[in-house]
C-alpha atoms as a PDB file:
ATOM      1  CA  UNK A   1     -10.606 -18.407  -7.631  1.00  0.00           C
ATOM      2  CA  UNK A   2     -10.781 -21.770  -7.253  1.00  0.00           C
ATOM      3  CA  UNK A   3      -7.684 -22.306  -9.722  1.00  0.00           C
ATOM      4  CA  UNK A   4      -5.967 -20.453  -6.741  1.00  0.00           C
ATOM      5  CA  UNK A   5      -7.480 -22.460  -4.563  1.00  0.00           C
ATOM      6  CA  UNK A   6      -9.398 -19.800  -2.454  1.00  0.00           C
ATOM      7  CA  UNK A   7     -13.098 -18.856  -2.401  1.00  0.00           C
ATOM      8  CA  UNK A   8     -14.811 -16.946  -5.248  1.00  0.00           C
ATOM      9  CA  UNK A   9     -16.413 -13.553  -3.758  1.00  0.00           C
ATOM     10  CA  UNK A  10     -19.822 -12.611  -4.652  1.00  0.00           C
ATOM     11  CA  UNK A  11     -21.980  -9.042  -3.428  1.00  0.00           C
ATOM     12  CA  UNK A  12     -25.624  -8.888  -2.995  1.00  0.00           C
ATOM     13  CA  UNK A  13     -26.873  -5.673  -3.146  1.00  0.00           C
ATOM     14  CA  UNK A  14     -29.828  -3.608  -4.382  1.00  0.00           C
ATOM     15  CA  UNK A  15     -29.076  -2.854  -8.069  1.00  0.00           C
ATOM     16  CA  UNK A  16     -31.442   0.618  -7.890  1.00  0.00           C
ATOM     17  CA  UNK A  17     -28.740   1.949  -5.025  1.00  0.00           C
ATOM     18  CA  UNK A  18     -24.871   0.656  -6.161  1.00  0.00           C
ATOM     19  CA  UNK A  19     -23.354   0.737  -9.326  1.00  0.00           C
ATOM     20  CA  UNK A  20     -22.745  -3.124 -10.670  1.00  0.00           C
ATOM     21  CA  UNK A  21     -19.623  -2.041 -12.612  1.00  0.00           C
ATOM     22  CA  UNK A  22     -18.394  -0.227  -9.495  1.00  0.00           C
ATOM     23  CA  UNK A  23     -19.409  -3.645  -7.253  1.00  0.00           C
ATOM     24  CA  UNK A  24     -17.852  -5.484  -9.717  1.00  0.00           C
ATOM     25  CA  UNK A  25     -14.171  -3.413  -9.156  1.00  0.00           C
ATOM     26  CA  UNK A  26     -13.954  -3.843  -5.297  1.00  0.00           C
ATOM     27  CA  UNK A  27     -14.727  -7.939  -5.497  1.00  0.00           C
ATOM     28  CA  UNK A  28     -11.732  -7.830  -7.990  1.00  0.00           C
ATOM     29  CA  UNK A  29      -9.796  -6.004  -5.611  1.00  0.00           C
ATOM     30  CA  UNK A  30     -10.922  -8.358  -2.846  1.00  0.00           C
ATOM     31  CA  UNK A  31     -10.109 -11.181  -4.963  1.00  0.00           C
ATOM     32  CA  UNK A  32      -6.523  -9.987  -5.437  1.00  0.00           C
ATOM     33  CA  UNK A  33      -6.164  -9.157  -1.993  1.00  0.00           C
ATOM     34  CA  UNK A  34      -6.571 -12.528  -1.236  1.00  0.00           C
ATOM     35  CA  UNK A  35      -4.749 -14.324  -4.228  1.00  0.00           C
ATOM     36  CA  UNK A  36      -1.877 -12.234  -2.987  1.00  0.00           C
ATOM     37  CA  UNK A  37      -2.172 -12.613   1.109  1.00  0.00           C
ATOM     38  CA  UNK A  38      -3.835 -15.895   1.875  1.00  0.00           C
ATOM     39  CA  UNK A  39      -7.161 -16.711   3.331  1.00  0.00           C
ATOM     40  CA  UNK A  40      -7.135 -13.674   5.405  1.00  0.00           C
ATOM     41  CA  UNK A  41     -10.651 -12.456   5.222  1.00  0.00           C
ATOM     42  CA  UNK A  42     -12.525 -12.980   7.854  1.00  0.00           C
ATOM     43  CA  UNK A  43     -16.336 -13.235   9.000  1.00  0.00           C
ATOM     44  CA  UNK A  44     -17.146  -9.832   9.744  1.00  0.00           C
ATOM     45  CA  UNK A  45     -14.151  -7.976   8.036  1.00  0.00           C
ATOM     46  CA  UNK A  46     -14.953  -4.755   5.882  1.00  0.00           C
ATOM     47  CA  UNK A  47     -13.923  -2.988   2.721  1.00  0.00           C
ATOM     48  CA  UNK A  48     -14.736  -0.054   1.738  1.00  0.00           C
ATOM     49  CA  UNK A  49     -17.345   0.050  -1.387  1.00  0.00           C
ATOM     50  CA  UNK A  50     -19.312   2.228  -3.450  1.00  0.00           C
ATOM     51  CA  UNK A  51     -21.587   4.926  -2.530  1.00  0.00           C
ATOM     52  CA  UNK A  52     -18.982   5.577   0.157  1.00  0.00           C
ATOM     53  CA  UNK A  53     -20.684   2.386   2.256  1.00  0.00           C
ATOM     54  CA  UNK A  54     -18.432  -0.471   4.612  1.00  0.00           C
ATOM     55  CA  UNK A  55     -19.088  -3.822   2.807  1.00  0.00           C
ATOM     56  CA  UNK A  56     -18.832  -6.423   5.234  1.00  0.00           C
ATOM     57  CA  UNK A  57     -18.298 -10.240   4.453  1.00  0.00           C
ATOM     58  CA  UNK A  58     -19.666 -13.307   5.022  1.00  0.00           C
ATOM     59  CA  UNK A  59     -18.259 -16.772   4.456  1.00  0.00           C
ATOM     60  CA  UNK A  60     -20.592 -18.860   2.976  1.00  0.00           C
ATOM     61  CA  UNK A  61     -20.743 -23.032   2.446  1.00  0.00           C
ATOM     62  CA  UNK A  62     -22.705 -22.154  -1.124  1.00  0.00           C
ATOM     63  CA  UNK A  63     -22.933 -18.983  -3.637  1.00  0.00           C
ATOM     64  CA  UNK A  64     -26.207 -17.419  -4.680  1.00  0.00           C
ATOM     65  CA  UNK A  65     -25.515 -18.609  -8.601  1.00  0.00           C
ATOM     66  CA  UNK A  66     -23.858 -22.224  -9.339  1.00  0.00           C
ATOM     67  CA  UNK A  67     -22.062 -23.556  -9.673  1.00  0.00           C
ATOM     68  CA  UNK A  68     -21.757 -24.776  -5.838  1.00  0.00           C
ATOM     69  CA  UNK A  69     -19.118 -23.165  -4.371  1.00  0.00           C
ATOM     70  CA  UNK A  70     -17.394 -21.707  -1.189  1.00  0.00           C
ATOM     71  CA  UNK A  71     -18.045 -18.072  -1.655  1.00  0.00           C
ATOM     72  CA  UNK A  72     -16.840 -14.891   0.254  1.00  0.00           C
ATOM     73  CA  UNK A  73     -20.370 -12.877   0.607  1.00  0.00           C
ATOM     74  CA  UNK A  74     -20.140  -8.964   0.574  1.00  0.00           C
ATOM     75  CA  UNK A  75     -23.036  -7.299   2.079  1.00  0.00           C
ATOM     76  CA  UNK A  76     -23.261  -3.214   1.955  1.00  0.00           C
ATOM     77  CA  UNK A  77     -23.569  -1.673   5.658  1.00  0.00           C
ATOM     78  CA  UNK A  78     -26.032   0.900   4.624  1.00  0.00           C
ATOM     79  CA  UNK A  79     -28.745  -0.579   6.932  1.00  0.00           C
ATOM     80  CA  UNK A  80     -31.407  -1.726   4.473  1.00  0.00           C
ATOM     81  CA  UNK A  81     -32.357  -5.115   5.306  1.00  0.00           C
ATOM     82  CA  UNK A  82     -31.064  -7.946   3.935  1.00  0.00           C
ATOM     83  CA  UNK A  83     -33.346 -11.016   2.611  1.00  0.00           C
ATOM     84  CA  UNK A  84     -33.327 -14.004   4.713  1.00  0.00           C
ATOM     85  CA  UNK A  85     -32.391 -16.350   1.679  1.00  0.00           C
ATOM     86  CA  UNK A  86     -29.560 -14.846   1.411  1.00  0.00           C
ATOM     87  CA  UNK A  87     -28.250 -14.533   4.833  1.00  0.00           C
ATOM     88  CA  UNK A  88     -25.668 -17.476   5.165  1.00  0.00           C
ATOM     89  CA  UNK A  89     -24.514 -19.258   8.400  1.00  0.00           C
ATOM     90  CA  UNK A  90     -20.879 -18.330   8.504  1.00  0.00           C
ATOM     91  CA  UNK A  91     -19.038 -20.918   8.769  1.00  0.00           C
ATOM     92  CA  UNK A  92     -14.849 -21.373   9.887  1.00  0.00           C
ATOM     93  CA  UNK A  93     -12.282 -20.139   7.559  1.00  0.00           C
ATOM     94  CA  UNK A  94     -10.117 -22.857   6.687  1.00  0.00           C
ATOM     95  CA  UNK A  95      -6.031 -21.899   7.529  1.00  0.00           C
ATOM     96  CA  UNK A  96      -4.272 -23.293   3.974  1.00  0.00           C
END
């Protein structure tokens, strides 16, 4: 993404519950949604995801993997509790 000039995405999710190939389909279609409307995702926004689950996002300063990057973080709303390291401060989108 950053060839477009937007932020990569990224999910972290528990790998027993959700499907990584499925995962892998809605950040592409996230990704899209973006390359084709603009920084438009915000804090908080949802998608819908597999197992039939809200994934809500997160902007983040730095990704989980390198290398160091603004990410989009997608986080499944299925109310199992997230790990603190990978709870980000979200931060302002930046307008282009």
């Amino acid at each position: 993404m950053t060839q477009l000039d937007a932020a990569d995405h990224e999910a972290i999710f528990p790998s027993a519950r959700y499907k990584a190939g499925e995962v892998a389909q809605v950040l592409l279609n996230a990704a899209a949604y973006v390359a084709e409307n603009g920084p438009v995702i915000a804090n908080g926004n949802t998608i819908d995801g597999p197992g039939n689950i809200h994934w809500q996002a997160t902007h983040a300063e730095e990704g989980q993997v390198a290398p160091p990057r603004a990410v989009i973080r997608w986080l499944p709303m299925d109310g199992l509790p997230v790990p603190p390291a990978v709870i980000a401060a979200p931060r302002p989108r930046k307008d282009r």
